[in-house]
N, C-alpha and C. Protein backbone atom coordinates (compact mmCIF):
# COMPACT_ATOMS: atom_id res chain seq x y z
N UNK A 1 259.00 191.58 124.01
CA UNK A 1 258.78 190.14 123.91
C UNK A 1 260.11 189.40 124.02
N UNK A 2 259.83 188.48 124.78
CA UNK A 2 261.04 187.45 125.17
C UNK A 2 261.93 186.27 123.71
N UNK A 3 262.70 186.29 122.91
CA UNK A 3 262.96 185.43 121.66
C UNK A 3 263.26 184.39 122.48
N UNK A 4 262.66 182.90 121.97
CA UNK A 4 263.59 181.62 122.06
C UNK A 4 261.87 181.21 121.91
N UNK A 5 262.21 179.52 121.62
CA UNK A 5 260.95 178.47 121.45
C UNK A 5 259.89 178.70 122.16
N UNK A 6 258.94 178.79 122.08
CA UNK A 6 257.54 178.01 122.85
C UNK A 6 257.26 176.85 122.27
N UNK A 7 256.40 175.94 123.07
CA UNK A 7 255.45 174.69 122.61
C UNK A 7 253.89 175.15 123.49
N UNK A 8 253.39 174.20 122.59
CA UNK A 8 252.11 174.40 123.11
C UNK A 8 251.56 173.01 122.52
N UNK A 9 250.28 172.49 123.75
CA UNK A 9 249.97 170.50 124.27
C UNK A 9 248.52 171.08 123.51
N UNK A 10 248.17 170.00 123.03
CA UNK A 10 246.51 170.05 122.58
C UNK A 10 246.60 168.83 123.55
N UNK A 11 245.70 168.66 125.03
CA UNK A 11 245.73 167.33 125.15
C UNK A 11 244.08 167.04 124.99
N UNK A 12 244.33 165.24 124.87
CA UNK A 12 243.52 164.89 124.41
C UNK A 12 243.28 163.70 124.99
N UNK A 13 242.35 162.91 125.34
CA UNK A 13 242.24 161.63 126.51
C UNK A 13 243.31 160.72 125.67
N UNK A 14 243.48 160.50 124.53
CA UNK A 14 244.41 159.00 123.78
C UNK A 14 245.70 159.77 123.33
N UNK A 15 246.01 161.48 122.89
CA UNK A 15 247.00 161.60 122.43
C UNK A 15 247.09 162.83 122.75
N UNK A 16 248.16 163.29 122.77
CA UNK A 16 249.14 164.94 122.78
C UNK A 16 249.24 165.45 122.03
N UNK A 17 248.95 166.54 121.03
CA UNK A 17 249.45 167.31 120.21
C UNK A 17 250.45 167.92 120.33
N UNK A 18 251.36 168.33 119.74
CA UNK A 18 252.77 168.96 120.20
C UNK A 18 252.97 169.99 119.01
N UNK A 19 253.22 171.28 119.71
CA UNK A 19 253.84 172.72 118.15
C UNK A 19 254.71 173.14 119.10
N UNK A 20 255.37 173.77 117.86
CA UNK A 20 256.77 174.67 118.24
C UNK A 20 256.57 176.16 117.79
N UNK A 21 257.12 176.80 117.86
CA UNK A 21 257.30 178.05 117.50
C UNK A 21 258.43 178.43 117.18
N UNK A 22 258.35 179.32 115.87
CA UNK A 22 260.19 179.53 115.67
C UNK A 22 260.72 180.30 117.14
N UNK A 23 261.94 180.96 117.42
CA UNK A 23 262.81 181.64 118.16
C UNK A 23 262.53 182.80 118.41
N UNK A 24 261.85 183.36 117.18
CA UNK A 24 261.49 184.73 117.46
C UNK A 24 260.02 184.95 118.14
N UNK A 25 259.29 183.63 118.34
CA UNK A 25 258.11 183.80 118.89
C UNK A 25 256.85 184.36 117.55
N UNK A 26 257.07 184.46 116.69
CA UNK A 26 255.96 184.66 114.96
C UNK A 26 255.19 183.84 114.72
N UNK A 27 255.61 182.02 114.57
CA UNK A 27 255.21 181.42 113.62
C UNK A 27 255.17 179.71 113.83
N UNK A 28 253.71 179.12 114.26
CA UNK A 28 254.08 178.35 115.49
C UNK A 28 253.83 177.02 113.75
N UNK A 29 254.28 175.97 114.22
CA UNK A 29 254.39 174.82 113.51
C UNK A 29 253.98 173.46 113.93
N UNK A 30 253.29 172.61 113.51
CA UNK A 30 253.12 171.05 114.22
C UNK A 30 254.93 170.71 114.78
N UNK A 31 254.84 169.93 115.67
CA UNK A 31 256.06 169.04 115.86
C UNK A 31 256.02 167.84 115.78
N UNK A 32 254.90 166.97 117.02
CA UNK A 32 254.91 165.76 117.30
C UNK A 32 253.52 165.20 117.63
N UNK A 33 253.44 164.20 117.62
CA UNK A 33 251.94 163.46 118.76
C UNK A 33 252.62 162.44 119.53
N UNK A 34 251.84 162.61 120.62
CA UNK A 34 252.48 161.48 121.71
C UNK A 34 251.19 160.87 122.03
N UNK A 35 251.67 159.79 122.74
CA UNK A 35 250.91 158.65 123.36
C UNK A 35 250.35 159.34 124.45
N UNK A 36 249.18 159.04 124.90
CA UNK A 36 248.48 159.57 126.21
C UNK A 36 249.12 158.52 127.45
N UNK A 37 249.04 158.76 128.78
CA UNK A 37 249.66 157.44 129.50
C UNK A 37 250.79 157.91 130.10
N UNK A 38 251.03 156.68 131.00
CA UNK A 38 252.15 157.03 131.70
C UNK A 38 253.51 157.69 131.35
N UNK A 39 254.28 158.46 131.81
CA UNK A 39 255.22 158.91 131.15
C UNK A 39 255.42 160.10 130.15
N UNK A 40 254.29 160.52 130.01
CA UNK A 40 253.56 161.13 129.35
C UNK A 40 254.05 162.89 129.05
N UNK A 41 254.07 162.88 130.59
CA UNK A 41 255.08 164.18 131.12
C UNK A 41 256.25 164.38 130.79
N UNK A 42 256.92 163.09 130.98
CA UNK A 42 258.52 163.41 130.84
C UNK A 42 258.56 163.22 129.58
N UNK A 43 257.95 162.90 128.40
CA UNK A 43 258.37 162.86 127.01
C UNK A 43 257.98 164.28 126.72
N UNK A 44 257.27 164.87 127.19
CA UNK A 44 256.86 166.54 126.92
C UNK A 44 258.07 167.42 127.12
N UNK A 45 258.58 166.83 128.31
CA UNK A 45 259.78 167.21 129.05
C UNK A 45 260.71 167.14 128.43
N UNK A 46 260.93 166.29 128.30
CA UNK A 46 261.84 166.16 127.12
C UNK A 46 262.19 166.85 125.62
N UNK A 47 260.69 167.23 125.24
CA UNK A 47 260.69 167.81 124.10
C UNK A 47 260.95 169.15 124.15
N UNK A 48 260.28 169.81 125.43
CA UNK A 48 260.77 170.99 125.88
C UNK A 48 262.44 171.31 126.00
N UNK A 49 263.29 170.52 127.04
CA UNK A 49 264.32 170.37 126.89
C UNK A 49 265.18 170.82 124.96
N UNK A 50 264.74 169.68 124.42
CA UNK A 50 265.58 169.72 123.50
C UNK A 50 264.97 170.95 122.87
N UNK A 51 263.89 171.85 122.54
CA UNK A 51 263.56 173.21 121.94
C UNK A 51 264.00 173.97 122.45
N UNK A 52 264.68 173.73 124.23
CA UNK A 52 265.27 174.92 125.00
C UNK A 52 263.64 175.46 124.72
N UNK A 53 262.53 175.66 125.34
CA UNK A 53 261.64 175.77 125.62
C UNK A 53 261.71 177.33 126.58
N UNK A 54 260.96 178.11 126.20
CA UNK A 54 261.14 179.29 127.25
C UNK A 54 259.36 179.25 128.04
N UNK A 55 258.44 178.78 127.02
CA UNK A 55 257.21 178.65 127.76
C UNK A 55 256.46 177.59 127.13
N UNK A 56 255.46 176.91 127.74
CA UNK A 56 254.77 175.90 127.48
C UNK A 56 253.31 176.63 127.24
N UNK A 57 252.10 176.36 126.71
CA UNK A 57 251.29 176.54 126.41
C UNK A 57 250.26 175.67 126.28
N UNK A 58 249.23 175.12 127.19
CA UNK A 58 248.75 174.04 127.08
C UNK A 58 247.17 174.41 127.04
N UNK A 59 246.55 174.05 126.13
CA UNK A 59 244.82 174.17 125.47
C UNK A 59 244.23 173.99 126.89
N UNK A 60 243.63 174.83 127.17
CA UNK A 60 242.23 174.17 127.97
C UNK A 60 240.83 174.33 127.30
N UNK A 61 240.06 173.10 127.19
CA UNK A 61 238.83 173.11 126.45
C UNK A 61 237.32 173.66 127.13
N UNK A 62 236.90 174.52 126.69
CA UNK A 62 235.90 175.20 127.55
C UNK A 62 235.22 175.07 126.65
N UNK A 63 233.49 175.05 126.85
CA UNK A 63 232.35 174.99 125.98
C UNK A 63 231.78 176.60 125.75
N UNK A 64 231.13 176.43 125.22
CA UNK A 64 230.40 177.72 124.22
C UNK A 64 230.60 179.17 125.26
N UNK A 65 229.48 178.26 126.87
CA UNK A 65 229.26 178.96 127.66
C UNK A 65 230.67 179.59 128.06
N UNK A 66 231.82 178.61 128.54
CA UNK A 66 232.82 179.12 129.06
C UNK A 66 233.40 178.22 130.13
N UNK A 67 232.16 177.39 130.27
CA UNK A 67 231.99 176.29 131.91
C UNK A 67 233.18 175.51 130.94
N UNK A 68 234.00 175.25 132.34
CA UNK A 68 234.85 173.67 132.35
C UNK A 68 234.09 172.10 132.51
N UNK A 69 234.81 171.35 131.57
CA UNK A 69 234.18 169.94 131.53
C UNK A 69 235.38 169.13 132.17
N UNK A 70 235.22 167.61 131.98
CA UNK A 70 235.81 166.94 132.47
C UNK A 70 237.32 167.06 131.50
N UNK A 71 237.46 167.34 130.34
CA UNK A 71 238.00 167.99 129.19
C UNK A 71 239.28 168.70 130.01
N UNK A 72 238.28 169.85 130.47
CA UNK A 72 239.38 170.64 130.63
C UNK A 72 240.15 170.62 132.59
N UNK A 73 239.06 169.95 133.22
CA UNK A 73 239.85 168.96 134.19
C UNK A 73 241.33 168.33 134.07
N UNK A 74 241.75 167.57 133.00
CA UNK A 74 242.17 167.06 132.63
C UNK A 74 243.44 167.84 132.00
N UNK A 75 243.09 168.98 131.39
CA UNK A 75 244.23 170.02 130.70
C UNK A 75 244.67 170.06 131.89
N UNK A 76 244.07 170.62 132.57
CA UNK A 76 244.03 171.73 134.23
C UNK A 76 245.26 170.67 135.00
N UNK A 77 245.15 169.24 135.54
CA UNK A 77 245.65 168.51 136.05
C UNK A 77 246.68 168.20 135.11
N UNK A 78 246.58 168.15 133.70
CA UNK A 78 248.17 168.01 132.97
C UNK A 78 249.13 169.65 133.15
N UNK A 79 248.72 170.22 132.98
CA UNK A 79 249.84 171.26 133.08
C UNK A 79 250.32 171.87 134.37
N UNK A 80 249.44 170.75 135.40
CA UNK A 80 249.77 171.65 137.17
C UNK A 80 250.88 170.23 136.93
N UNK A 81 250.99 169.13 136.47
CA UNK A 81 251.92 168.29 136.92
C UNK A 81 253.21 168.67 135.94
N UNK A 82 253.42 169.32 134.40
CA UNK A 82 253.93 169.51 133.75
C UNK A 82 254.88 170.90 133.89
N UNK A 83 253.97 172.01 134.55
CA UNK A 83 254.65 173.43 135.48
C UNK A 83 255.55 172.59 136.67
N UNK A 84 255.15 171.71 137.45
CA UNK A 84 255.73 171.31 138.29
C UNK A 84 257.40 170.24 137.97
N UNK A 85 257.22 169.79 136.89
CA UNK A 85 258.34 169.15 135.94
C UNK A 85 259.27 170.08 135.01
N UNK A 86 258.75 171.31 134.74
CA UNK A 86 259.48 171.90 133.95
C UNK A 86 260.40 173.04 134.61
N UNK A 87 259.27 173.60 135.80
CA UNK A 87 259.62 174.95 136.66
C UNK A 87 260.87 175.19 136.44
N UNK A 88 261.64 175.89 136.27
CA UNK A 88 261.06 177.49 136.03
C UNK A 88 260.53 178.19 134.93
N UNK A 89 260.26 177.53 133.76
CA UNK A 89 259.82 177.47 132.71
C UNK A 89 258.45 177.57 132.90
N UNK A 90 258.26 178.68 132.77
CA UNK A 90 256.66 178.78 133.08
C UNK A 90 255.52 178.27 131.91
N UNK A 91 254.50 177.64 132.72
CA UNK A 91 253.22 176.81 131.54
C UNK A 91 252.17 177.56 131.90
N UNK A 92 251.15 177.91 130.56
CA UNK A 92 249.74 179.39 130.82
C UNK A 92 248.88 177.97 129.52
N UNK A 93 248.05 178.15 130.50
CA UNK A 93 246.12 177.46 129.79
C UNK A 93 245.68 178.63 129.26
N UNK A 94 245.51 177.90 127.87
CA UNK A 94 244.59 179.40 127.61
C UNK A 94 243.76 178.73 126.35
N UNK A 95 242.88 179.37 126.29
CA UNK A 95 241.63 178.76 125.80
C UNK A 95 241.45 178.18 124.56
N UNK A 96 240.92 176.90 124.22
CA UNK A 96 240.96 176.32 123.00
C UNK A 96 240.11 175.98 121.92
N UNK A 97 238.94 176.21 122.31
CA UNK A 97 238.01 176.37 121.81
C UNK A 97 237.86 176.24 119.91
N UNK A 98 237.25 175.01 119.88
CA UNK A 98 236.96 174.82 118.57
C UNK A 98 238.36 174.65 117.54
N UNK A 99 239.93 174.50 117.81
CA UNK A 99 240.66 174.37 117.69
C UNK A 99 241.21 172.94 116.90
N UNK A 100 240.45 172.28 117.75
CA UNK A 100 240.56 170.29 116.69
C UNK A 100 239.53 170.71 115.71
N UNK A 101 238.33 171.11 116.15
CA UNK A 101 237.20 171.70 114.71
C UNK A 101 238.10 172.05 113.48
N UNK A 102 238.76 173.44 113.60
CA UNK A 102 239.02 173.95 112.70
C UNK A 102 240.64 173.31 112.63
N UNK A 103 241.10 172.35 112.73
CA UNK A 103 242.42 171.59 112.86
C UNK A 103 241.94 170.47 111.32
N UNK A 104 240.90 169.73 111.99
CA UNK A 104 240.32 169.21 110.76
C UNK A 104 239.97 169.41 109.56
N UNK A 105 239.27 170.31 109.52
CA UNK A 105 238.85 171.43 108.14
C UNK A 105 239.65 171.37 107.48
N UNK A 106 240.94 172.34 108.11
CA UNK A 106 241.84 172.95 107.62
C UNK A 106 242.46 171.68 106.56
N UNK A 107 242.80 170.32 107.38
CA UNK A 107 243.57 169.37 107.00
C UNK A 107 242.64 168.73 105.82
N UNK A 108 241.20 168.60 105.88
CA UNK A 108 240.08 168.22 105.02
C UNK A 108 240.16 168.89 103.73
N UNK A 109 240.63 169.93 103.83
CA UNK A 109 240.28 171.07 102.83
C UNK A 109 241.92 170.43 102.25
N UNK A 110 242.67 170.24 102.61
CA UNK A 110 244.27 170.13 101.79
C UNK A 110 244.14 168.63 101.33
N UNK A 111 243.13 168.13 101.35
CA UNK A 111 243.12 166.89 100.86
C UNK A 111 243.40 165.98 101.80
N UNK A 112 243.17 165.58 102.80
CA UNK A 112 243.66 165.00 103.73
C UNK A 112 241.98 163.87 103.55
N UNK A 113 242.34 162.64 103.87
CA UNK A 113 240.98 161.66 103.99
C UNK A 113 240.98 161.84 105.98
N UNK A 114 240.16 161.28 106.67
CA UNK A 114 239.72 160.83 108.01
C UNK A 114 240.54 159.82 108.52
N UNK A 115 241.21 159.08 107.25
CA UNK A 115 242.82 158.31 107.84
C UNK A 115 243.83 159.17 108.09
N UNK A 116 244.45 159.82 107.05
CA UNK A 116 245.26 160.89 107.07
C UNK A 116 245.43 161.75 107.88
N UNK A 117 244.48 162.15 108.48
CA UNK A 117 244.05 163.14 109.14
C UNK A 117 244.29 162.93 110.75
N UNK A 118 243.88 161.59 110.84
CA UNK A 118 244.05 161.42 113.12
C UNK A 118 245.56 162.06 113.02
N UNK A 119 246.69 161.14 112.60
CA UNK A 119 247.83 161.35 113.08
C UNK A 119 248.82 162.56 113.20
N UNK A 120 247.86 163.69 112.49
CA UNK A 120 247.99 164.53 112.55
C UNK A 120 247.55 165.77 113.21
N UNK A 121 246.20 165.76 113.29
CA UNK A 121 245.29 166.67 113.47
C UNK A 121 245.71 166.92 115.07
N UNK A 122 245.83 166.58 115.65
CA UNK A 122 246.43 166.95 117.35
C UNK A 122 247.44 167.92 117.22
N UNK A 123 248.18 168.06 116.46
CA UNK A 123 249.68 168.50 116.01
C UNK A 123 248.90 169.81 115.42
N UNK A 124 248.50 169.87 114.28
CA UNK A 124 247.76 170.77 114.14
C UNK A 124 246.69 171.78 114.53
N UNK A 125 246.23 171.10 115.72
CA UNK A 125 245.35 171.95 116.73
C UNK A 125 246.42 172.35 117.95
N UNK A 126 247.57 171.82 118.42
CA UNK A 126 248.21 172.55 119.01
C UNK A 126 249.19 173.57 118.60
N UNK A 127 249.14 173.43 117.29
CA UNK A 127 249.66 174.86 116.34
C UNK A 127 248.65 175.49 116.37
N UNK A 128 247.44 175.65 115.78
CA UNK A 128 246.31 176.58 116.00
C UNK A 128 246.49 177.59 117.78
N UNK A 129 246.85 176.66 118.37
CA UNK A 129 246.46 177.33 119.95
C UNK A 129 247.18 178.01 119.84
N UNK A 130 249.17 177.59 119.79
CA UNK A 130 250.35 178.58 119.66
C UNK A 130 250.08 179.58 119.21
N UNK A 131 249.43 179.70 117.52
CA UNK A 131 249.80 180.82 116.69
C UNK A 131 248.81 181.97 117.73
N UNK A 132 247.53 180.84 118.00
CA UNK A 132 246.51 182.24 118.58
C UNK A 132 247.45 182.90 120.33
N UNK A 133 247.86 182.24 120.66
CA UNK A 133 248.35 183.04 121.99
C UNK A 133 249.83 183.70 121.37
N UNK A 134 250.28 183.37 120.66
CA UNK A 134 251.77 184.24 119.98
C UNK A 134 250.66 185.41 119.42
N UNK A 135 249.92 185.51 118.67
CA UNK A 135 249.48 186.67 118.03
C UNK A 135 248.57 187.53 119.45
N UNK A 136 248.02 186.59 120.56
CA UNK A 136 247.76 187.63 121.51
C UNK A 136 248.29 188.64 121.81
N UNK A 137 249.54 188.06 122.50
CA UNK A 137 251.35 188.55 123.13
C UNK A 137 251.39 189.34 122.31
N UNK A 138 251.70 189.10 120.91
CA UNK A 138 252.24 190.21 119.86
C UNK A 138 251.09 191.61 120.16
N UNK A 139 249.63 191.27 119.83
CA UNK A 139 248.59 192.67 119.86
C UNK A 139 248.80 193.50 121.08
N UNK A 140 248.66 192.38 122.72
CA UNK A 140 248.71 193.13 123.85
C UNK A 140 249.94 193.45 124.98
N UNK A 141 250.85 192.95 123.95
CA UNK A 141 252.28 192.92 125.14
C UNK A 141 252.60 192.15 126.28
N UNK A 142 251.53 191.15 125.91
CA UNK A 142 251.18 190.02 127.35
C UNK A 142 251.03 188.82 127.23
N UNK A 143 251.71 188.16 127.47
CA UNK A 143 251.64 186.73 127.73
C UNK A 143 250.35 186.46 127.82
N UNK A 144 249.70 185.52 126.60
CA UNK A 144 248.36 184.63 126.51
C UNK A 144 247.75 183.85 128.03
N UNK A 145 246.64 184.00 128.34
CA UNK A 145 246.04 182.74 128.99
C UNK A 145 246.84 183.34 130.77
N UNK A 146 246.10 181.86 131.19
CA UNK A 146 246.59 181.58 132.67
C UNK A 146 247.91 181.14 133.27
N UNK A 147 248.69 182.09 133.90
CA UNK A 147 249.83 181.42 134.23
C UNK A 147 249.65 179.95 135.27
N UNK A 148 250.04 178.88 134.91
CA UNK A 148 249.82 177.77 136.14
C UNK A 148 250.73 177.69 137.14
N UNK A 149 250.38 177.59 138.21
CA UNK A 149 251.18 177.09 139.45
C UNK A 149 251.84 176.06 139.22
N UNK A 150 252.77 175.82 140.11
CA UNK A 150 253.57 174.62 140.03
C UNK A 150 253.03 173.75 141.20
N UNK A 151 252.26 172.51 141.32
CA UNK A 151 252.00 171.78 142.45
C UNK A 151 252.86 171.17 142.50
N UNK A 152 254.03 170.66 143.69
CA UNK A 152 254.81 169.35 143.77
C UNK A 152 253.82 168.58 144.00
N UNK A 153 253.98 167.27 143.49
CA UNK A 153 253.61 166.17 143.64
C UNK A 153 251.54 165.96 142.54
N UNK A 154 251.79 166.90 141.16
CA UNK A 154 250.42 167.20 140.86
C UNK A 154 250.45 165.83 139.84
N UNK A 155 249.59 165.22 139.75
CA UNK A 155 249.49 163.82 139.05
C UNK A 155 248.46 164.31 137.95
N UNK A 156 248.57 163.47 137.36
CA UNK A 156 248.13 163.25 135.72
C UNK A 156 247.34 161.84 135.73
């Protein structure tokens, strides 16, 4: 296994979730929430930058069955424009499933009210995704999820 940062995006139509992972790749943590919208990319970019980022990790939301929604359209088209901004830093979709569900709970259960809780809970479901694709890597020796292509010119 490769040591230095990962992040990993919960995106979401109004906001970004943002986690880090320590250096050694173990133990992933909330970081940030961002604004959905223009620009959107390069503040990711940015965040990557300053973690020295070795991989990105971005949720794609699939239903029960497995079928893609407009949801995960949307992941799909953020991380082909975000691989394409970060390259060579490679970005992998990998599945998210029920992740804001149990993001909430989790935060419900620590006492958190339904105020408390928005400005966070993105942050916390993109830690949920990290820890689950870091503990993949760790069981199978393999990098979590889908590696994405890099499209020049992939819009958001």
């Amino acid at each position: 296994m490769r040591a230095g940062a990962r992040l990993a995006v919960d995106v979401g139509s109004a906001r970004l979730g943002v986690a880090r992972s320590d250096p050694r790749g173990v133990l992933a943590s909330p970081l940030a929430t961002l604004r959905r919208g223009p620009g959107d990319v390069g503040r990711l970019a940015a965040l990557a930058a300053d973690a020295r980022a070795i991989e990105v990790v971005v949720g794609l939301p699939t239903g029960l069955s497995g079928r893609e929604g407009t949801a995960a359209g949307s992941a799909r088209a953020f991380a082909a424009a975000l691989a394409a901004r970060l390259a060579p830093v490679p970005v992998r979709l990998v599945d998210e499933r029920f992740t804001t569900t149990v993001a909430h709970e989790a935060l419900r259960q620590g006492g958190r009210d339904a105020r408390q809780r928005r400005p966070v809970v993105d942050q916390a479901a993109a830690a949920l995704i990290l820890q689950g694709a870091l503990d993949s890597e760790r069981a199978t020796g393999r990098p979590a999820g889908e590696l994405v292509t890099p499209r020049p010119g992939a819009g958001v």
